[in-house]
C-alpha atoms as a PDB file:
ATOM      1  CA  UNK A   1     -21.868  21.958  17.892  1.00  0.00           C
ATOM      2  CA  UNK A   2     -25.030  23.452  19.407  1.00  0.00           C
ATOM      3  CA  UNK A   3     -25.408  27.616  18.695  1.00  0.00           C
ATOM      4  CA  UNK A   4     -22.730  27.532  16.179  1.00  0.00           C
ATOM      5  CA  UNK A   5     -24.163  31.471  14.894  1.00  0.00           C
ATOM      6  CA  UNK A   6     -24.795  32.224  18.137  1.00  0.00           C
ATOM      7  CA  UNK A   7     -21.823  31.223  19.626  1.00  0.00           C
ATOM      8  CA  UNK A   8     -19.928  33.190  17.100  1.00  0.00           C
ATOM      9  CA  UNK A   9     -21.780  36.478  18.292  1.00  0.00           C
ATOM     10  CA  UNK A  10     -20.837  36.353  21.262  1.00  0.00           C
ATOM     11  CA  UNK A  11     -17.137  36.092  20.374  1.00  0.00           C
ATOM     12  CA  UNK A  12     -18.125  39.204  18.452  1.00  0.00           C
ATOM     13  CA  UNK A  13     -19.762  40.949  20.981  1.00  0.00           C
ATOM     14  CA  UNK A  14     -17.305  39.961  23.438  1.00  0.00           C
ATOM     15  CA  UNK A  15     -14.423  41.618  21.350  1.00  0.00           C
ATOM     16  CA  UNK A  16     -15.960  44.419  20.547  1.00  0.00           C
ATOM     17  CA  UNK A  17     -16.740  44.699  23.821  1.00  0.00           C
ATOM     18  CA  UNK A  18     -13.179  44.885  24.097  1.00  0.00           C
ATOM     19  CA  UNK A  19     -12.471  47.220  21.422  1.00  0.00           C
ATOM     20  CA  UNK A  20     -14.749  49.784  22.946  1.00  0.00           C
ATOM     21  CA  UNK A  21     -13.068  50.111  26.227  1.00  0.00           C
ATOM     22  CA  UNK A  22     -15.726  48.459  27.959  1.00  0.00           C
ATOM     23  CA  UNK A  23     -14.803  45.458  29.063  1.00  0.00           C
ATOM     24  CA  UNK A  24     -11.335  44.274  30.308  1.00  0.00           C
ATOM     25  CA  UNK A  25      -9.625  40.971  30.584  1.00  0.00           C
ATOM     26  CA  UNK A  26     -12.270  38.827  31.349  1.00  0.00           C
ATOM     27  CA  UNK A  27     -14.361  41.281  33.530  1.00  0.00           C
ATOM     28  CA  UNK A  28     -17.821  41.341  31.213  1.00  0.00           C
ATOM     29  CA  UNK A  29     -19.964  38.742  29.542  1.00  0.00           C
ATOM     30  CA  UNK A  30     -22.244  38.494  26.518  1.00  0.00           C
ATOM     31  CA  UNK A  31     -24.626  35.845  25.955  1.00  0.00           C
ATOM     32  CA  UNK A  32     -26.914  34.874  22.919  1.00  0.00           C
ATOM     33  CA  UNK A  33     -30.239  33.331  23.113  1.00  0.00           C
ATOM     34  CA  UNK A  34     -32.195  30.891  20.695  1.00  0.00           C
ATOM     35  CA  UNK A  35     -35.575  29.416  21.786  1.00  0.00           C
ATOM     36  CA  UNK A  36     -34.679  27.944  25.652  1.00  0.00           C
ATOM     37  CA  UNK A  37     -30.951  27.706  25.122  1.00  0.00           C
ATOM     38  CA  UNK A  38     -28.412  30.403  25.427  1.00  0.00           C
ATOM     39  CA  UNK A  39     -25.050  30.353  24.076  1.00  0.00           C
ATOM     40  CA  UNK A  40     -22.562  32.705  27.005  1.00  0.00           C
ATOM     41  CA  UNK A  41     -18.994  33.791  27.159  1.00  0.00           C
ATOM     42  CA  UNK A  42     -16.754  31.659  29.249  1.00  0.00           C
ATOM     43  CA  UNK A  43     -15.249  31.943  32.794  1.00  0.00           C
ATOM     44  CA  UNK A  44     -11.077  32.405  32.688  1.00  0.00           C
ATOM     45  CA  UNK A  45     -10.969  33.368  29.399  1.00  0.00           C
ATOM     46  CA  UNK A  46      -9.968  37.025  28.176  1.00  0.00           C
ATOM     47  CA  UNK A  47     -12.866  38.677  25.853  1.00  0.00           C
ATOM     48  CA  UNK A  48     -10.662  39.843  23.355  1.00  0.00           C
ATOM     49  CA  UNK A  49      -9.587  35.912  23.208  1.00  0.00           C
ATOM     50  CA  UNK A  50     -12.430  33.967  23.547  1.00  0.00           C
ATOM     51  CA  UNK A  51     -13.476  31.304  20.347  1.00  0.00           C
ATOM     52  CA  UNK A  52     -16.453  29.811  19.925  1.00  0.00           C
ATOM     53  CA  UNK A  53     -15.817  26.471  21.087  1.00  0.00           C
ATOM     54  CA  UNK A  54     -14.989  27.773  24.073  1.00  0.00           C
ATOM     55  CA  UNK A  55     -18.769  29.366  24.953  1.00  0.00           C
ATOM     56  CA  UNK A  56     -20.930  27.286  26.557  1.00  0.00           C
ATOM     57  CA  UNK A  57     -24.324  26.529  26.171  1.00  0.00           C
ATOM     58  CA  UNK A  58     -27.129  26.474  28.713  1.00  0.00           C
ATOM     59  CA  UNK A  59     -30.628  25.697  28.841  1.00  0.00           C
ATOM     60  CA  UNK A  60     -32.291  28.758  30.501  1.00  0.00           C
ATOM     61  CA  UNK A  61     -34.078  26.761  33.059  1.00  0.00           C
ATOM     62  CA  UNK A  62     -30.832  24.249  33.695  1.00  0.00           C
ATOM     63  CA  UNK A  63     -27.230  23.755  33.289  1.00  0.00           C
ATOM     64  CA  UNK A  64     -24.118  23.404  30.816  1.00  0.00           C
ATOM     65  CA  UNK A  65     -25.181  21.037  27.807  1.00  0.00           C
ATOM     66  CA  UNK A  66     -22.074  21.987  25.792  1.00  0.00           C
ATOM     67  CA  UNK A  67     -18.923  23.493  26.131  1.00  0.00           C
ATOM     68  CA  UNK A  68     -15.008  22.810  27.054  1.00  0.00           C
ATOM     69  CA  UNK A  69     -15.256  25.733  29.814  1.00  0.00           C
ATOM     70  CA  UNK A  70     -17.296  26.592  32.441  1.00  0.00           C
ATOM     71  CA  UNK A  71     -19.968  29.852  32.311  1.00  0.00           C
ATOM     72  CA  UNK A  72     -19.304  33.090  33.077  1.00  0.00           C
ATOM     73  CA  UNK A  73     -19.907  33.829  36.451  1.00  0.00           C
ATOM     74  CA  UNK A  74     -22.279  36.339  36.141  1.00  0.00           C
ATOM     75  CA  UNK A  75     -24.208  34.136  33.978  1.00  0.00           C
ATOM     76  CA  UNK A  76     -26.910  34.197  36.469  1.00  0.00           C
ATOM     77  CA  UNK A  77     -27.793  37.717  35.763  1.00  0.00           C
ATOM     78  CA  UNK A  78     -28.180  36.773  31.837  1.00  0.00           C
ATOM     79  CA  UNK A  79     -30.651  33.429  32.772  1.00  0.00           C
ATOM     80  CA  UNK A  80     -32.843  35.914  35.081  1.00  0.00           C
ATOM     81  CA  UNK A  81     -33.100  38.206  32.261  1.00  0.00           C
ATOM     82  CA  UNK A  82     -33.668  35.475  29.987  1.00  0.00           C
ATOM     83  CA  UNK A  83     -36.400  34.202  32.031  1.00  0.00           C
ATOM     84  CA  UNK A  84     -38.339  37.420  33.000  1.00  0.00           C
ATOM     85  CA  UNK A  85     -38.148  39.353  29.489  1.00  0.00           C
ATOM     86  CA  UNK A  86     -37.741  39.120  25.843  1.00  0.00           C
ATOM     87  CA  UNK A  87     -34.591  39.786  25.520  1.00  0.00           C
ATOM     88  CA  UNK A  88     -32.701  37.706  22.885  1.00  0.00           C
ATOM     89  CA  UNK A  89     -28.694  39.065  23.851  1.00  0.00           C
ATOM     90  CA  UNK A  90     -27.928  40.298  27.259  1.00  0.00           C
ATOM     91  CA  UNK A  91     -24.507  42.106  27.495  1.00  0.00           C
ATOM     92  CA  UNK A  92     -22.645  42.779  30.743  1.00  0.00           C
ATOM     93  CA  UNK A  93     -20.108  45.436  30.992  1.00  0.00           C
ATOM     94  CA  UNK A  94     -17.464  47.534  33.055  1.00  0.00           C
ATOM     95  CA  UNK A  95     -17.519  50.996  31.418  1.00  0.00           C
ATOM     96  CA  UNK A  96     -15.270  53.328  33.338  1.00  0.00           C
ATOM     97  CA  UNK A  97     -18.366  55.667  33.769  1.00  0.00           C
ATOM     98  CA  UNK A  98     -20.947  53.358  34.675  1.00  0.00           C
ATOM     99  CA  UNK A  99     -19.306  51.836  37.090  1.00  0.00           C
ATOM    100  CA  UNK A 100     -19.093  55.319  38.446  1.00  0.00           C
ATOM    101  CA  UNK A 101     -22.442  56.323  38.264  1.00  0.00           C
ATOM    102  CA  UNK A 102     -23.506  52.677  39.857  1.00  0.00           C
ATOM    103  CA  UNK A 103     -21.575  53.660  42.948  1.00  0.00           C
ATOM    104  CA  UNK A 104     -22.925  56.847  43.348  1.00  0.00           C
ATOM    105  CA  UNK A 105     -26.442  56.388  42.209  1.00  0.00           C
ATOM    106  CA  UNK A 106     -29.692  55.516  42.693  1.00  0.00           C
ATOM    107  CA  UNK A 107     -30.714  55.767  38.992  1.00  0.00           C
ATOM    108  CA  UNK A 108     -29.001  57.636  36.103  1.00  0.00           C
ATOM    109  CA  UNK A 109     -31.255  60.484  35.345  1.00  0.00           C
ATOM    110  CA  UNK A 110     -32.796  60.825  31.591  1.00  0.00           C
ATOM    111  CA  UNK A 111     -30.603  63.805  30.763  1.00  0.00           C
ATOM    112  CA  UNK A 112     -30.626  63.136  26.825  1.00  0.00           C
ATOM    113  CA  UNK A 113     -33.612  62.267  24.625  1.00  0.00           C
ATOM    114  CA  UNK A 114     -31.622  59.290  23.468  1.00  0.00           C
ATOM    115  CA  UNK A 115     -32.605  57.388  27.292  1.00  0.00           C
ATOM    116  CA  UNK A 116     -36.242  56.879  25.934  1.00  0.00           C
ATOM    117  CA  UNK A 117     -34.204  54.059  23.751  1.00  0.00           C
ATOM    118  CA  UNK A 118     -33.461  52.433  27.267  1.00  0.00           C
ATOM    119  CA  UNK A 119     -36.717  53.344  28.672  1.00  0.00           C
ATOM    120  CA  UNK A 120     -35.798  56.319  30.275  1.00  0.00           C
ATOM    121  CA  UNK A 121     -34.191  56.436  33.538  1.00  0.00           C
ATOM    122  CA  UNK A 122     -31.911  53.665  34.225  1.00  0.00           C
ATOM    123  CA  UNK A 123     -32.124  52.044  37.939  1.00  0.00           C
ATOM    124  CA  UNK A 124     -29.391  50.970  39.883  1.00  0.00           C
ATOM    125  CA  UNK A 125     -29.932  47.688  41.604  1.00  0.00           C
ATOM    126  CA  UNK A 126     -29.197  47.269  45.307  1.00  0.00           C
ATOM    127  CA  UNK A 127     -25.561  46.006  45.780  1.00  0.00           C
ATOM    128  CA  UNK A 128     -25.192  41.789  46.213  1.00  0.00           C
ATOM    129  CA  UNK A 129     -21.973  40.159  45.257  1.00  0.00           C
ATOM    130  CA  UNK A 130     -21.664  39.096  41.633  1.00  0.00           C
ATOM    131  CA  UNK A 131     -22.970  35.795  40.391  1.00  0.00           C
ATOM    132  CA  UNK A 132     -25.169  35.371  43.106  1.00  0.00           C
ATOM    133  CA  UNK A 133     -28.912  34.883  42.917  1.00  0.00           C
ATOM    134  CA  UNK A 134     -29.760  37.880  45.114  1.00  0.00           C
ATOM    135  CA  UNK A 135     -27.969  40.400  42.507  1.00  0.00           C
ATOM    136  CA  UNK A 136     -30.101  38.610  39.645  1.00  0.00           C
ATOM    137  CA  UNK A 137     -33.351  38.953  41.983  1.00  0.00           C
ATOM    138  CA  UNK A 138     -32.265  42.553  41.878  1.00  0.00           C
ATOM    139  CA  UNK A 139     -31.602  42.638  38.001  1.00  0.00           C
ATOM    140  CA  UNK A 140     -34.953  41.475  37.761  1.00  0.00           C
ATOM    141  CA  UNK A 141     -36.440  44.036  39.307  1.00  0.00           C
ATOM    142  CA  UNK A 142     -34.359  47.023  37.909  1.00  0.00           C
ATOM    143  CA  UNK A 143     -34.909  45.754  34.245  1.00  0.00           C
ATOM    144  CA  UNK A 144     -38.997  45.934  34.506  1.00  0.00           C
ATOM    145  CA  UNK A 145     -39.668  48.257  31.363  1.00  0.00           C
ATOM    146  CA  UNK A 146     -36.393  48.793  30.803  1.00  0.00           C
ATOM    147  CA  UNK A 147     -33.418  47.838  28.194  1.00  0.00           C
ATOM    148  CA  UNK A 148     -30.773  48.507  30.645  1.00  0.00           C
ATOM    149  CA  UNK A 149     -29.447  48.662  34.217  1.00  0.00           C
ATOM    150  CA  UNK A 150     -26.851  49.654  36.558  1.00  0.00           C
ATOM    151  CA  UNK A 151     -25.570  47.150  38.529  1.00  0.00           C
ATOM    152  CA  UNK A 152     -24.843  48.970  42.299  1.00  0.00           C
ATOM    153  CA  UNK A 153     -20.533  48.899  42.531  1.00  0.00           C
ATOM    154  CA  UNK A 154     -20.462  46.539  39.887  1.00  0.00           C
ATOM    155  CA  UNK A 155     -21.190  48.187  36.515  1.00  0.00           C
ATOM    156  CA  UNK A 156     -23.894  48.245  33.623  1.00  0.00           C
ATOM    157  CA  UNK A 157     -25.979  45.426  31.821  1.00  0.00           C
ATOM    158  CA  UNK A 158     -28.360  45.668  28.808  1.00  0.00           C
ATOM    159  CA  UNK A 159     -30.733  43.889  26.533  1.00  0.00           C
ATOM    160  CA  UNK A 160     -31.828  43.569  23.075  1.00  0.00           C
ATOM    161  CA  UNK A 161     -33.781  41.756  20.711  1.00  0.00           C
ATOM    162  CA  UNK A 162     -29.930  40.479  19.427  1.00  0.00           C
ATOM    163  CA  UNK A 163     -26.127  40.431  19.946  1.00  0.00           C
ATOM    164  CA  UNK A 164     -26.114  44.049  18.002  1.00  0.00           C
ATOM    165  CA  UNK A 165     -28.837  45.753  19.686  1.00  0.00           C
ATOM    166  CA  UNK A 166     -27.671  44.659  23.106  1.00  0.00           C
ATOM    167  CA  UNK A 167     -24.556  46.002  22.496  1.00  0.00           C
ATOM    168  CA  UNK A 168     -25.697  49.142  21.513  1.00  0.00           C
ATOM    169  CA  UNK A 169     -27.639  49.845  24.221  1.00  0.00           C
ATOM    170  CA  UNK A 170     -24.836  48.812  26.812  1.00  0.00           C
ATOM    171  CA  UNK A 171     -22.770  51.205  24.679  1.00  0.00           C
ATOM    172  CA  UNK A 172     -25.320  53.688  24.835  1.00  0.00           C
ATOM    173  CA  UNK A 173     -25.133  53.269  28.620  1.00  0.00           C
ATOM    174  CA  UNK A 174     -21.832  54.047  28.916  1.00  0.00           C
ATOM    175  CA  UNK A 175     -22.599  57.402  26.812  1.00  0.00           C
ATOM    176  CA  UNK A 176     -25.310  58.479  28.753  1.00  0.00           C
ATOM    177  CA  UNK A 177     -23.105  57.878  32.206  1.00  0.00           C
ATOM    178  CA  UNK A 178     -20.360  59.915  30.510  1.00  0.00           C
ATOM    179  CA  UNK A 179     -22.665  62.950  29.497  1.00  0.00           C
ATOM    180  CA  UNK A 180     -24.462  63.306  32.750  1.00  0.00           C
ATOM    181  CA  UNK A 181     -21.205  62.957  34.656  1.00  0.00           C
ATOM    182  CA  UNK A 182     -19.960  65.517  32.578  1.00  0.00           C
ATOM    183  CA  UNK A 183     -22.981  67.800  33.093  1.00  0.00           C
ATOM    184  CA  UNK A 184     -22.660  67.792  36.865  1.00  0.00           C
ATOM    185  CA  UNK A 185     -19.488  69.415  36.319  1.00  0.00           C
ATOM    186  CA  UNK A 186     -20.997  72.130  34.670  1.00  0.00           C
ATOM    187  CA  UNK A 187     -24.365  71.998  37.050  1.00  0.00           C
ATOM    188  CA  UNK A 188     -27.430  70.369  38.078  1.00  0.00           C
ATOM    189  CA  UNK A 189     -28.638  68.854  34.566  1.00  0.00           C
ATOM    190  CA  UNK A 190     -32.300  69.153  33.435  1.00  0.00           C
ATOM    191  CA  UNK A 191     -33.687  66.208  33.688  1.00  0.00           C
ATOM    192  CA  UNK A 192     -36.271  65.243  30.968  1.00  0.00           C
ATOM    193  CA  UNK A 193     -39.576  64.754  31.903  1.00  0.00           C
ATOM    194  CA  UNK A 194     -41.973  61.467  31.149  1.00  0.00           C
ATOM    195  CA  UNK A 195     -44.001  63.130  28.323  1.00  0.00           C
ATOM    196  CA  UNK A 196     -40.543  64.593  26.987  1.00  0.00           C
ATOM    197  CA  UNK A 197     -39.368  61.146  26.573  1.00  0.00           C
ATOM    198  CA  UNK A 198     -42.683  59.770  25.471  1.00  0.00           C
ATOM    199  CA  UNK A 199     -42.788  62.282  22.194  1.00  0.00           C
ATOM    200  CA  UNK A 200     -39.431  61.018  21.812  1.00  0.00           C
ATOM    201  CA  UNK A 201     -40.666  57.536  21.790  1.00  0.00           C
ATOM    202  CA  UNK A 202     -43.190  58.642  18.680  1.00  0.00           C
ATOM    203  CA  UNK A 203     -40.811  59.910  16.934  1.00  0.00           C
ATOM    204  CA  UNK A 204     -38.275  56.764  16.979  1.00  0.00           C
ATOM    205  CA  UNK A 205     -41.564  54.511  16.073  1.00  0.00           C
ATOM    206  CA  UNK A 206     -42.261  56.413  13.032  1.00  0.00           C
ATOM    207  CA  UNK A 207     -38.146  56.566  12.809  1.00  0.00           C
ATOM    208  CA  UNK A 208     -38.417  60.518  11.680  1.00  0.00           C
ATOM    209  CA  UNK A 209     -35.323  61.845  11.692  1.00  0.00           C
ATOM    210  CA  UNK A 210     -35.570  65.412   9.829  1.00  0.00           C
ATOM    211  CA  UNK A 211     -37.520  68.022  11.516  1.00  0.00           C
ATOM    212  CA  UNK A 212     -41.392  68.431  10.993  1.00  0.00           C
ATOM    213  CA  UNK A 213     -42.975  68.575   7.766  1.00  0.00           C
ATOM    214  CA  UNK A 214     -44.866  72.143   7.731  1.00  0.00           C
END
């Protein structure tokens, strides 16, 4: 079986995707990526109930070369990514308060220092129905220096060098949705600035996490 690791991340991923409140059913998909093929999560399957045999695999440039089940519809979004970035996981996912956000949006400001870890604010595509080519044009676009993005009425996708780190960072998504939602309620958040999140950025490269040494 081609991917067997891979394939069980995504099962992984998928379920926790579950666990996490931020995927239902089957709406979300997770894929894994090794050299040009990509192991994804399958189409009429729940996520919470999905094994490895049942996960495709794809060449990124292609089609199916393995699998009892067809893709994941919004598998196009995770070959775009694939094929303009470095990501090696993609995760797709239908947080309550991203999907919120991605209706009302433009971007999600950067209203926490933790955004730098998704390169600060977080586009919102323009809206095209899902699994179409035109919403993974969009993708494209939205994910240019960035390790996540809102997909407009749909809901959020990230990136990572793995299964793990993608998740975390569509988790993180969800988080930063919920805190600036929450904010609004309260007022017109402060938004941080560019060389805000840049000294944040030194500080995660040089991982300090105690205050500075006088």
């Amino acid at each position: 079986m081609l991917l067997e690791q891979q394939r069980r991340d995504v099962c992984l991923t998928a379920r926790r995707l579950v666990d996490c409140g931020l995927a239902r059913d089957e709406g979300g998909s997770v894929s894994v990526r090794s050299g040009s093929l990509l192991a994804v999560t399958p189409a009429g399957v729940p996520l919470d109930k999905v094994e490895p045999a049942d996960c495709p695999v794809l060449s990124v440039e292609a089609g199916v070369l393995e699998g009892r089940r067809e893709p994941a519809a919004e598998t196009t979004l995770h070959t775009a990514a694939y094929r303009n970035g470095d990501a090696g996981a993609v995760v797709q996912a239908y947080g309550d308060s991203a999907a919120v956000v991605a209706a009302a949006l433009a971007e999600l400001p950067p209203v926490h220092h933790s955004a730098a870890r998704l390169g600060g604010a977080v586009p919102v595509t323009d809206y095209a129905t899902y699994g179409t080519g035109q919403l993974a044009d969009h993708l494209v676009k939205a994910l240019k220096g960035k390790r996540a993005a809102l997909l407009a009425n749909h809901g959020g996708l990230a990136v990572g060098a793995g299964a793990e780190e993608a998740f975390e960072h569509a988790r993180l998504l969800e988080w930063l949705c919920g805190v600036y939602l929450r904010a609004r309620s309260l007022g017109e958040p402060r938004v941080l600035s560019e060389d805000e999140l840049a000294e944040v950025r030194e500080r995660n490269a040089y991982a300090w996490a105690g205050p500075d040494i006088l």
